[in-house]
Protein backbone atom coordinates (compact mmCIF):
# COMPACT_ATOMS: atom_id res chain seq x y z
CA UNK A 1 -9.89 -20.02 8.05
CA UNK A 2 -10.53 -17.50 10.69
CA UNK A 3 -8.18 -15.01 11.37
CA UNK A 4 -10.61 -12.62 13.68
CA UNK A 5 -9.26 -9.38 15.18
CA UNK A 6 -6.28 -8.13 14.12
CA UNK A 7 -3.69 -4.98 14.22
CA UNK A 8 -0.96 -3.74 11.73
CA UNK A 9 2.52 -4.69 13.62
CA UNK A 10 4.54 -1.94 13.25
CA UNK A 11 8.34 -1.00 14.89
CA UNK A 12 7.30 1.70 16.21
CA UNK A 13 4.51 -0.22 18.13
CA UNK A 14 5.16 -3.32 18.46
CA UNK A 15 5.82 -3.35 22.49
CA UNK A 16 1.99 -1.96 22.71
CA UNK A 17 1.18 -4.55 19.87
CA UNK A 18 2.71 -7.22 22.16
CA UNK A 19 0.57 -6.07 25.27
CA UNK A 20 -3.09 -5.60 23.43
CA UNK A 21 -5.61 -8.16 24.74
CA UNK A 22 -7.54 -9.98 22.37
CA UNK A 23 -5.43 -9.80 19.43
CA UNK A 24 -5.91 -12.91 16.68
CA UNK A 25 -3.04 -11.64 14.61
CA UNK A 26 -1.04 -9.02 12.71
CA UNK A 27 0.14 -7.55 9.55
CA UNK A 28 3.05 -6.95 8.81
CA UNK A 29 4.83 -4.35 5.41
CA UNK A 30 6.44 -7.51 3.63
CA UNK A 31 8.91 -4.85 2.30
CA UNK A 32 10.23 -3.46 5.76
CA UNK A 33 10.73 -7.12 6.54
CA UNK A 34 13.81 -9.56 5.94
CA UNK A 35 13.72 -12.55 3.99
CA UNK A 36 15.80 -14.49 6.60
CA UNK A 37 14.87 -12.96 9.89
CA UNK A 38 12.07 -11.71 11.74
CA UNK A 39 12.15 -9.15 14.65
CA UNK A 40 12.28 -10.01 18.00
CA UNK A 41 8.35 -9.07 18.55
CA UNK A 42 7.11 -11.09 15.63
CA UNK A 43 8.75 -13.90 16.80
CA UNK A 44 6.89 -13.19 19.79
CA UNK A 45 3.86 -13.21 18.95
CA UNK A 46 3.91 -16.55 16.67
CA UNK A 47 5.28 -18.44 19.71
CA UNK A 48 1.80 -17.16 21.03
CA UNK A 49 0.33 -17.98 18.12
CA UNK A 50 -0.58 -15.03 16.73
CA UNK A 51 -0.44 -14.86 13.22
CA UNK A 52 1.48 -12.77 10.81
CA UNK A 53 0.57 -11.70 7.19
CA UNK A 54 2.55 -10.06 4.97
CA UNK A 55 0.97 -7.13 3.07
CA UNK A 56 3.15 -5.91 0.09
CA UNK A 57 3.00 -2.71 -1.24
CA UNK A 58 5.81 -2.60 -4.14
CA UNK A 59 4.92 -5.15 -6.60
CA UNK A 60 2.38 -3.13 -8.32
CA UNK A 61 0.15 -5.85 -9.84
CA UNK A 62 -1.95 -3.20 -11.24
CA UNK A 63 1.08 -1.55 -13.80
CA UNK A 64 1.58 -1.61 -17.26
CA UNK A 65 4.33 -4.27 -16.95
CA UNK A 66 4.24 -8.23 -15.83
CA UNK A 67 5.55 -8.53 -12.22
CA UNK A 68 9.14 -8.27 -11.46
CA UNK A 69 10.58 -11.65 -10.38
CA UNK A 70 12.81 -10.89 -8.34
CA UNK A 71 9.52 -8.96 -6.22
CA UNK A 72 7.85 -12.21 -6.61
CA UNK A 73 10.47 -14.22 -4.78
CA UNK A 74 10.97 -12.05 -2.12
CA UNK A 75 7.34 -11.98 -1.31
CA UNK A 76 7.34 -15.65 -1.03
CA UNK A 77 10.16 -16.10 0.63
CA UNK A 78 8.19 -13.80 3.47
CA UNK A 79 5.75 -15.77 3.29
CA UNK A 80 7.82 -18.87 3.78
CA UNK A 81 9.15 -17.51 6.40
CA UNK A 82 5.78 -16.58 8.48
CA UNK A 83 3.87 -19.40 7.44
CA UNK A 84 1.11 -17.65 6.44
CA UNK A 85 -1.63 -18.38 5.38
CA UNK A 86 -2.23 -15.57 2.68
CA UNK A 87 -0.47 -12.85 1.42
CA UNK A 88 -2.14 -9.55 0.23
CA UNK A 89 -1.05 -6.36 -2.16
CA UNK A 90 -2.92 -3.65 -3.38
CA UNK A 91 -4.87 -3.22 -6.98
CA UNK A 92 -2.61 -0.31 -7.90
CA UNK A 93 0.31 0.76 -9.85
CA UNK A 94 3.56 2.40 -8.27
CA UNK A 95 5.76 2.83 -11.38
CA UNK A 96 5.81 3.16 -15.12
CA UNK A 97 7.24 3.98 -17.80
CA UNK A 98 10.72 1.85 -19.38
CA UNK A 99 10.66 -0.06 -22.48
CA UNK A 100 6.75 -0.19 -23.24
CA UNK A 101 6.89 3.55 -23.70
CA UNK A 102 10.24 4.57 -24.52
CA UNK A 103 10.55 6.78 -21.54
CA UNK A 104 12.01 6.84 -18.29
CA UNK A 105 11.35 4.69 -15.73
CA UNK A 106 9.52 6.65 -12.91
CA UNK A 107 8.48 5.39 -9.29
CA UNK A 108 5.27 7.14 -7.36
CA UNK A 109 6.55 6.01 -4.01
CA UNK A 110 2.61 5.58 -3.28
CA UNK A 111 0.09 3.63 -4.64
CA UNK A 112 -1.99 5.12 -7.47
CA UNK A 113 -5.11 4.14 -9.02
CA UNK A 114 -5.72 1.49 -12.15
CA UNK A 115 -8.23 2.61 -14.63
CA UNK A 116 -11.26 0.48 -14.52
CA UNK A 117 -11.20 -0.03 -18.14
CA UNK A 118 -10.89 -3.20 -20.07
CA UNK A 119 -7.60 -2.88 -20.93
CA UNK A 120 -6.70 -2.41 -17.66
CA UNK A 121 -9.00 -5.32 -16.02
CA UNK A 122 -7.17 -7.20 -18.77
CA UNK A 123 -3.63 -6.51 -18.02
CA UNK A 124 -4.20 -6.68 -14.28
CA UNK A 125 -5.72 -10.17 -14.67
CA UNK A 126 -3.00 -11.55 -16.18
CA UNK A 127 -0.39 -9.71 -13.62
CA UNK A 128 -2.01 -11.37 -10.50
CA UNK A 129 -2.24 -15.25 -12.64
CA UNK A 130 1.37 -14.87 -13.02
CA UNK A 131 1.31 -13.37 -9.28
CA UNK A 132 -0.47 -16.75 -8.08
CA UNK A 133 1.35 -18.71 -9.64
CA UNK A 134 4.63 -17.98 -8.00
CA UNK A 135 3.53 -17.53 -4.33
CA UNK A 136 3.20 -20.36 -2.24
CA UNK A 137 0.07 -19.31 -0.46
CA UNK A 138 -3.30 -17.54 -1.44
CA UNK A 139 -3.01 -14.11 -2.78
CA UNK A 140 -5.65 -11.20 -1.69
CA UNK A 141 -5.42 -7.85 -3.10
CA UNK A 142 -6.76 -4.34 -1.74
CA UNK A 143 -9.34 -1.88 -3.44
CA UNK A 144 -6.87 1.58 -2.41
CA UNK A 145 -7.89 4.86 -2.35
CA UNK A 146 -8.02 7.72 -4.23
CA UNK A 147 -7.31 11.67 -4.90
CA UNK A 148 -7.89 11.51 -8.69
CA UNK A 149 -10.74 9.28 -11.07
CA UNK A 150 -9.74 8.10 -14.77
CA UNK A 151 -11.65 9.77 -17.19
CA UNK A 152 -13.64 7.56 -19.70
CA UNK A 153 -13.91 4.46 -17.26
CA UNK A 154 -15.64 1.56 -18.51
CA UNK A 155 -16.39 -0.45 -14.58
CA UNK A 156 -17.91 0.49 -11.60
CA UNK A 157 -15.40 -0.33 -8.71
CA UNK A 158 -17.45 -3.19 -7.60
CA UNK A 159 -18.05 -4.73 -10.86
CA UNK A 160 -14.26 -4.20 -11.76
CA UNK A 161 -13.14 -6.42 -8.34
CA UNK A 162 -16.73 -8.81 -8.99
CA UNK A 163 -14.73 -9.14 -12.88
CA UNK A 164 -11.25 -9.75 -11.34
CA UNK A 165 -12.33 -12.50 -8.96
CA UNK A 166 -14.31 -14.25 -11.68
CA UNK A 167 -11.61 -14.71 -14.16
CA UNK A 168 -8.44 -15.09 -11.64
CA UNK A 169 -10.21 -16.47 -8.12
CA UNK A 170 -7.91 -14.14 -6.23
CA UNK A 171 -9.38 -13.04 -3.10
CA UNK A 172 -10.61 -9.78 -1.62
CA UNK A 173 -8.98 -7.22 1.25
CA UNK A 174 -11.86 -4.46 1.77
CA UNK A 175 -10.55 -1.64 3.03
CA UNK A 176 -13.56 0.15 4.42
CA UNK A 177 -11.39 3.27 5.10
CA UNK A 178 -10.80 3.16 1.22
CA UNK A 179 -14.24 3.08 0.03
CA UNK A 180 -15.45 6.00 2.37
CA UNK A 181 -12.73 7.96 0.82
CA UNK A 182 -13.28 7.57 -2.43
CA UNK A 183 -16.96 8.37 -1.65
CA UNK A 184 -15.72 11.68 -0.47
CA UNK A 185 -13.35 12.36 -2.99
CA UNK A 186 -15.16 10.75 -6.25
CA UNK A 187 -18.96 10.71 -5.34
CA UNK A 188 -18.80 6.58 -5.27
CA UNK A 189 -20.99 5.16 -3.35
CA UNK A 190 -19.87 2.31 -0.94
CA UNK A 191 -23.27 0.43 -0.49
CA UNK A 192 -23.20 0.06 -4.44
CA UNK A 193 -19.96 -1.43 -4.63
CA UNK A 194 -20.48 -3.57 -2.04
CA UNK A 195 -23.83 -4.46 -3.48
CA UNK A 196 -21.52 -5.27 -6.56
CA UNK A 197 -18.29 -7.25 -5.38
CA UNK A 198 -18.23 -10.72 -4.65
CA UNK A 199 -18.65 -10.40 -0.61
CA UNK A 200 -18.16 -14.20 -0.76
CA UNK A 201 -14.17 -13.71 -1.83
CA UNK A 202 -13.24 -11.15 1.26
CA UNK A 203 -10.04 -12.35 2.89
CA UNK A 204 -10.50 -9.64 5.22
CA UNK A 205 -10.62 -5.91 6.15
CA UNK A 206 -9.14 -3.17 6.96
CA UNK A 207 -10.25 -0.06 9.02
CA UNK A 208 -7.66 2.94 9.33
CA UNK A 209 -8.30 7.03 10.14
CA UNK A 210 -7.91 9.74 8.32
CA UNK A 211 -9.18 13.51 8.12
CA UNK A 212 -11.09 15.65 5.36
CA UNK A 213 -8.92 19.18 4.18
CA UNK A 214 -10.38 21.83 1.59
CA UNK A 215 -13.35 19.00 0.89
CA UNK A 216 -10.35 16.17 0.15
CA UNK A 217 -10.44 13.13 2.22
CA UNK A 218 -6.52 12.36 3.15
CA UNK A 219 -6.30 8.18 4.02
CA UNK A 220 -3.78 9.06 6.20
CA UNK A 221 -3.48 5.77 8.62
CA UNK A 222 -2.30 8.51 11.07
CA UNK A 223 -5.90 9.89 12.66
CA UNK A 224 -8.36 7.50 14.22
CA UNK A 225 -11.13 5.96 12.22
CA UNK A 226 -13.96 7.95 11.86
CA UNK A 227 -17.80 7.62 12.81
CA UNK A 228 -18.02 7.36 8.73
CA UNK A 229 -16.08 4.38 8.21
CA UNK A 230 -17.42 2.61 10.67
CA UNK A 231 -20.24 3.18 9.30
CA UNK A 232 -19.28 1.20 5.79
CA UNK A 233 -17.95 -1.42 8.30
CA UNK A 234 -21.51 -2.07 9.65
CA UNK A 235 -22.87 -1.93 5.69
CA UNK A 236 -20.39 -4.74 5.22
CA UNK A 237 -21.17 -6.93 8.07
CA UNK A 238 -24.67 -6.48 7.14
CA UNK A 239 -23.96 -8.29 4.32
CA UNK A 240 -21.29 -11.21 5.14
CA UNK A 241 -18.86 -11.94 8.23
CA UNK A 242 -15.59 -11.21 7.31
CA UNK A 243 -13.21 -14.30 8.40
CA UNK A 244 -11.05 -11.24 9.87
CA UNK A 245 -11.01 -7.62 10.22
CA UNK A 246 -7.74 -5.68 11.05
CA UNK A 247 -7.05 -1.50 12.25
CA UNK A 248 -4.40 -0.12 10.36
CA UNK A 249 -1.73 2.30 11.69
CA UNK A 250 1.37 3.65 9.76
CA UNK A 251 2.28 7.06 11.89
CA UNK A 252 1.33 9.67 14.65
CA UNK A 253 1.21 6.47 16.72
CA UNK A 254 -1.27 7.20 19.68
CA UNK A 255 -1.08 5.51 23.46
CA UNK A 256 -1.89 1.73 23.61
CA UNK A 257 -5.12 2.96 25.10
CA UNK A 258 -6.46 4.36 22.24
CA UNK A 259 -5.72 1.83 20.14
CA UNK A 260 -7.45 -0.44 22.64
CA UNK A 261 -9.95 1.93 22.05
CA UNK A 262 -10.84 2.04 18.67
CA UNK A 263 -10.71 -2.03 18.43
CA UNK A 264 -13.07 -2.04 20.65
CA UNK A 265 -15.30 -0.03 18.46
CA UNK A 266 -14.92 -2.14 15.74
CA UNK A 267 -15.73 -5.06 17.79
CA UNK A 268 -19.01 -3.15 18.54
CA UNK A 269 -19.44 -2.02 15.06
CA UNK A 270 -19.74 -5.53 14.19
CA UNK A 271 -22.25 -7.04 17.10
CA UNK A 272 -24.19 -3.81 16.37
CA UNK A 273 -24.57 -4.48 12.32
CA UNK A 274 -24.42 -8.50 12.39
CA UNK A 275 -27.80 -9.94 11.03
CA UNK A 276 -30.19 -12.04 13.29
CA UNK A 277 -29.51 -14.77 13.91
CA UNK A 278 -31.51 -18.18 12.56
CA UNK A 279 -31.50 -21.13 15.09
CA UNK A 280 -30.48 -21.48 18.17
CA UNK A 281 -26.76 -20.82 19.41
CA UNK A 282 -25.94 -18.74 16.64
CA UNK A 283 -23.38 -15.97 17.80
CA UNK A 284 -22.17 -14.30 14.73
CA UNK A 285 -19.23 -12.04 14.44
CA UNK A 286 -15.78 -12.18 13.41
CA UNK A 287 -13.66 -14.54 14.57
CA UNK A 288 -16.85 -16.69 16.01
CA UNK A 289 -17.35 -19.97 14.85
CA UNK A 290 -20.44 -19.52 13.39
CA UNK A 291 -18.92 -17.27 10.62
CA UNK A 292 -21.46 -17.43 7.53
CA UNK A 293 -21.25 -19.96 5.07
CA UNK A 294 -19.79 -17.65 2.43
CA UNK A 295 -16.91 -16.22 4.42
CA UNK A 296 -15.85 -19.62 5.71
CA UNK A 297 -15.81 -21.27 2.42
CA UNK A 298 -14.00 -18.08 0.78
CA UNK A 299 -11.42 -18.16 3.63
CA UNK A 300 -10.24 -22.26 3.34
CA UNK A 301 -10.25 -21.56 -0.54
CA UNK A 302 -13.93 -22.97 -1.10
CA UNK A 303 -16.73 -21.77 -3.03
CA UNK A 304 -17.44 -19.01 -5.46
CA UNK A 305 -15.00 -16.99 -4.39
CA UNK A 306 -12.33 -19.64 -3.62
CA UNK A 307 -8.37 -18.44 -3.95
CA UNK A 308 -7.51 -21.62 -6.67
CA UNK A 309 -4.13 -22.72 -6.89
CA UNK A 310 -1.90 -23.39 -9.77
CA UNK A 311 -2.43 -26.54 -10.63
CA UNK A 312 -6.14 -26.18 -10.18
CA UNK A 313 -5.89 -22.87 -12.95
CA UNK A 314 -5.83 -22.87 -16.80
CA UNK A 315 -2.45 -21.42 -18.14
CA UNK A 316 -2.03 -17.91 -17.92
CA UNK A 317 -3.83 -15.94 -20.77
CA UNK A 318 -2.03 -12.99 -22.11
CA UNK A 319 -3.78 -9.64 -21.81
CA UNK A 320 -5.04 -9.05 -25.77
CA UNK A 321 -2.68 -7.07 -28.39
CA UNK A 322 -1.90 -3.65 -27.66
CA UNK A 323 -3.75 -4.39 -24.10
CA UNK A 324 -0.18 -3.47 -22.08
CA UNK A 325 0.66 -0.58 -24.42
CA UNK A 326 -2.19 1.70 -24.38
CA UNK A 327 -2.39 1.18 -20.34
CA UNK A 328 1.98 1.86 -20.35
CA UNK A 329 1.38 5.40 -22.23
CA UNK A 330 -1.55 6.15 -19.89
CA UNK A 331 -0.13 5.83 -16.95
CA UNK A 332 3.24 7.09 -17.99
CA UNK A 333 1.60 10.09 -18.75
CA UNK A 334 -0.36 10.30 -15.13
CA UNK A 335 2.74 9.75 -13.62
CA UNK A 336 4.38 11.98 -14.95
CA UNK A 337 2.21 15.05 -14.85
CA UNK A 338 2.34 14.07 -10.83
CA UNK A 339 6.26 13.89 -10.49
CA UNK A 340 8.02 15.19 -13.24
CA UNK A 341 5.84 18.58 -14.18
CA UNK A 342 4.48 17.26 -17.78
CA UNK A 343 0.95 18.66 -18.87
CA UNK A 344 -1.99 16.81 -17.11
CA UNK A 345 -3.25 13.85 -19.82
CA UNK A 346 -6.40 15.14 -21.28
CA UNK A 347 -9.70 14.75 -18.86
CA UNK A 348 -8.27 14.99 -15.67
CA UNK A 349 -9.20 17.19 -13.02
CA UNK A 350 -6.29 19.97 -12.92
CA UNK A 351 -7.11 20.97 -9.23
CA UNK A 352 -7.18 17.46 -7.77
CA UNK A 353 -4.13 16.20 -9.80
CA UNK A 354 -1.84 19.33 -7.87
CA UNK A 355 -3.32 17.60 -4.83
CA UNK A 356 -1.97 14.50 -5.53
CA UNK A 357 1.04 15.91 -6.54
CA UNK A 358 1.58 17.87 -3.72
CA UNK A 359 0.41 14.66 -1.68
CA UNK A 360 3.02 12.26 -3.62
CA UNK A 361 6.22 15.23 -2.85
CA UNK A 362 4.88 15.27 0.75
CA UNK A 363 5.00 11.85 1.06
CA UNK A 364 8.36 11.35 -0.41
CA UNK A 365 9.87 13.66 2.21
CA UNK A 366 8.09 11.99 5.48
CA UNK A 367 9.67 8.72 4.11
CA UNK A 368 12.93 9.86 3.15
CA UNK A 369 13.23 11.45 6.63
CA UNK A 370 12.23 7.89 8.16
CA UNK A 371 14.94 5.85 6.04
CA UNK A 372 17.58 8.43 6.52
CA UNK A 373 16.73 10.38 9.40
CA UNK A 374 19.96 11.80 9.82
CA UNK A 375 19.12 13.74 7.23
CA UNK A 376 16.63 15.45 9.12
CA UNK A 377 18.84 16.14 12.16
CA UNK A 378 21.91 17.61 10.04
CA UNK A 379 19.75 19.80 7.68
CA UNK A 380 17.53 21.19 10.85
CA UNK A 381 14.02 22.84 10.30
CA UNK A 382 15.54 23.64 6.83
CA UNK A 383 15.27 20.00 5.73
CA UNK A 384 11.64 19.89 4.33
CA UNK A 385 11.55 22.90 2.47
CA UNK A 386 14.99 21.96 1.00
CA UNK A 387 13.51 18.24 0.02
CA UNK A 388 10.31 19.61 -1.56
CA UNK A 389 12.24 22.18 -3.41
CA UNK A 390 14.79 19.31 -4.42
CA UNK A 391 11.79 17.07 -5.35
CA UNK A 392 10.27 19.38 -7.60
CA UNK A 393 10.68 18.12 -10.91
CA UNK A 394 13.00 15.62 -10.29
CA UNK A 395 11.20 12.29 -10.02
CA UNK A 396 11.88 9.14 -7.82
CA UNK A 397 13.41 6.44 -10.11
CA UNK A 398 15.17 4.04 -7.72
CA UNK A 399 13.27 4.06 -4.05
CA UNK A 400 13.41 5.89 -1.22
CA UNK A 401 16.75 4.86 0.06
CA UNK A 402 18.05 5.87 -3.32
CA UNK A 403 16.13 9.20 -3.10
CA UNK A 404 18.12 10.08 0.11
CA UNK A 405 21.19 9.62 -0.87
CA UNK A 406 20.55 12.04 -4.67
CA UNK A 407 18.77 14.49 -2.32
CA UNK A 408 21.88 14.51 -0.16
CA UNK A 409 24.53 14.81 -3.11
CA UNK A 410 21.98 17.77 -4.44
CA UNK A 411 22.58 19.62 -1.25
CA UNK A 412 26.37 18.84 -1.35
CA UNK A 413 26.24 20.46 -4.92
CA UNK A 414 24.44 23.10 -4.70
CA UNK A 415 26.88 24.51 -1.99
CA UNK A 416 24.97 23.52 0.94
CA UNK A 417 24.66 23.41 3.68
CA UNK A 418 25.65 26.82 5.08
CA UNK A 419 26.75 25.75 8.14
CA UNK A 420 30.70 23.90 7.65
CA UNK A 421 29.76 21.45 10.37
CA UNK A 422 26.65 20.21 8.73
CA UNK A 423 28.12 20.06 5.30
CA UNK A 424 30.88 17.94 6.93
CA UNK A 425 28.45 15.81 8.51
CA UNK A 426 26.10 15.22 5.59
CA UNK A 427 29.16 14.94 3.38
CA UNK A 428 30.74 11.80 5.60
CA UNK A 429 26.79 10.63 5.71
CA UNK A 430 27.13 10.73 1.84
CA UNK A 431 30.04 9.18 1.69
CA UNK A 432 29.57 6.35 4.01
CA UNK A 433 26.35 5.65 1.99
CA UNK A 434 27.34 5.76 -1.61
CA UNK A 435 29.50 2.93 -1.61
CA UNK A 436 31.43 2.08 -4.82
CA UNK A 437 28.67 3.61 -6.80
CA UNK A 438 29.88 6.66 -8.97
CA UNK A 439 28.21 9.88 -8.26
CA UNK A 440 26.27 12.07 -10.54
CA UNK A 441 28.96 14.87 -11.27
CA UNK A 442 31.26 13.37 -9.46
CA UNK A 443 34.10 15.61 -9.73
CA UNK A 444 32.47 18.81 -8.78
CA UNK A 445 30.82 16.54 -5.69
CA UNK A 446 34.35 15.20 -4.67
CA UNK A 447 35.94 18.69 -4.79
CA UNK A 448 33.11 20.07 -2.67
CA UNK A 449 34.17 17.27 -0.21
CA UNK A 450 37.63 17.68 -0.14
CA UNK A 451 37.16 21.55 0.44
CA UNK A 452 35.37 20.26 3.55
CA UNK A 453 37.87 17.96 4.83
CA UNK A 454 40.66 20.34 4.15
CA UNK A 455 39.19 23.49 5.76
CA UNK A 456 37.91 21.63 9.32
């Protein structure tokens, strides 16, 4: 199936989304959508048949423990409710922790890197079987990028995905942005891995921006794409044409003319690098119909890449003994030298793990303000620096909508804020928010409330 040219649908721009010429389809964050309804724009755009796909961030297929169920039906139900024709996550893990290690559970809020060891591989294969086998539609995953590299990995990145696709026929989202960073940031090369990976199993790809600090590439979907990254596009399309390829934009959302712009430069990016042609009437490029033979079979679930369904799999082989374990304590421990302040795991890079640290605190404060951004607005320019400072230390363990509402009681707590019509505000905001739910030292919270409503 060809999808062809395609833009990340976001709220923030989906009236420009709407008005883009030339657009095949969209992707949509399954998470920010509902299981029952779909925004006005999406429905839209499917009545102009433009298609959506969901792209999941949450389930972490990549984590120490088997996918939560309940994550499993939701995605599908999205998915039911598009009718799509894929759905994609990432190769990552967001959370760990909980009964494999004895510890608490903690939450990244980001996507972080697998190991590309064979425990890992092993663990992660059987995550996306059991994955497959509860969505109704093909499943594609996403190489991500990263800040930080494993020490004592076993895999190349390519031969890690060309391993994954062998044993599980999932298919492949490239993200070209991904690869260039982790070039930057971890000396890989992108021309190797994609000399390595299975280019016959690519779903599609993405292309997003970002911007290079202190030597660190930031994939920050909020700058547009760079010379670079096009750059691995055109390696890629010199090797296979990708049934779709897709610009990704999460923030700093720029006119609708720039965006116009920089599709149109992918669209030359990929006339520039497409192979001759052979024959007569040959027009390559994505979304043509003379897609290569590869792509096209990978895409209608053909070939040696093909996305097999359940009844066309073996049962679901569990990872080996002890598999699950030794990747829990590993990444318990990663995760919690990022969020909770623990001593780096030995053979990590000290510098680049503050970065990522510093990146994952960041993060969780730009979200938080998006969720609940009256938070912003009552707390002033004093909001950030009161989040990070709350942050530090105290790690995410229940989302970001339960994150705003313990940063919110901290503040309460602590006395703050100064001002008595903000603490009023943020204490009603609090209030309204918390429902039935009991609050962490609750008395001293409630008293600090009622001071407020008796002294207005």
């Amino acid at each position: 199936m060809e999808l062809g040219i395609g833009i990340g649908w976001r709220p923030e721009i989906a009236d420009e989304v709407e008005a883009l010429a030339g657009i095949d389809w969209v992707e949509a964050v399954a998470e920010n959508l509902c299981a029952d309804h779909l925004p006005d724009s999406l429905v839209r755009l499917r009545e102009r048949g433009v298609r959506v796909v969901p792209h999941g961030v949450a389930l972490g297929l990549g984590g120490a423990d088997r996918p939560d169920p309940v994550r499993l039906a939701s995605l599908a139900a999205r998915a039911e409710l598009l009718g799509t024709p894929l759905v994609t996550e990432h190769i990552a893990f967001v959370r760990a922790g909980g009964p494999l290690t004895a510890s608490p559970r903690l939450e990244a809020g980001h996507l972080l890197p697998v190991p590309r060891t064979r425990d890992a591989l092993d663990v992660l294969c059987e995550n996306v079987r059991i994955a497959q086998d509860s969505l109704p539609v093909p499943l594609a995953l996403e190489n991500i990028a990263a800040l930080i590299a494993w020490p004592g990995e076993e895999l190349t990145e390519g031969q890690f995905l060309a391993e994954l696709v062998e044993r599980t026929g999932v298919r492949l989202l490239i993200d070209v942005a991904n690869l260039h960073t982790n070039h930057v940031n971890l000396g890989q090369d992108p021309a190797k891995a994609l000399d390595e990976l299975p280019v016959e199993a690519i779903a599609y790809v993405h292309v997003a921006g970002g911007v290079e600090k202190n030597g660190v590439w930031h994939d920050t979907h909020a700058h547009p794409v760079t010379a670079p990254v096009l750059d691995v596009l055109a390696e890629l399309r010199s090797r296979v044409d990708p049934p779709g390829v897709l610009l990704e934009r999460d923030d700093a959302f720029p006119p609708a003319g720039e965006l116009a712009g920089e599709l149109d430069a992918i669209r030359a990016t990929l006339r520039r690098a497409a192979p001759p042609t052979r024959g007569p009437g040959a027009a390559p490029g994505v979304g043509s119909a003379s897609a290569s033979a590869s792509a096209s079979a990978s895409a209608s679930g053909e070939g040696p890449g093909r996305a097999v369904r359940g009844g066309d799999r073996p049962p679901v082989a569990p990872a080996p003994a002890g598999a699950r374990d030794r990747t829990a304590v590993a990444q318990a421990a990663l995760l919690s030298a990022l969020v909770a302040g623990t001593p780096a795991p030995e053979g990590f890079d000290h510098r680049r793990l503050r970065v990522q640290s510093r990146a994952l605190a960041a993060k969780r404060a730009d979200v938080v303000a998006k969720v609940a951004p009256e938070l912003p607005e009552i707390l002033g320019d004093g909001y950030r620096a009161a989040f990070l400072a709350y942050a530090d230390g105290r790690p995410m363990s229940g989302g970001y909508r339960r994150d705003a509402l313990d940063f919110a009681e901290h503040v309460l707590i602590a006395g703050g804020p100064a001002d008595p019509a903000a603490r009023r505000r943020l204490t009603y905001w609090w209030q309204d928010r918390a429902g039935a739910r009991p609050p962490r030292r609750g008395t001293r919270l409630i008293r600090a409330a009622r001071a407020v409503l008796v002294g207005r």
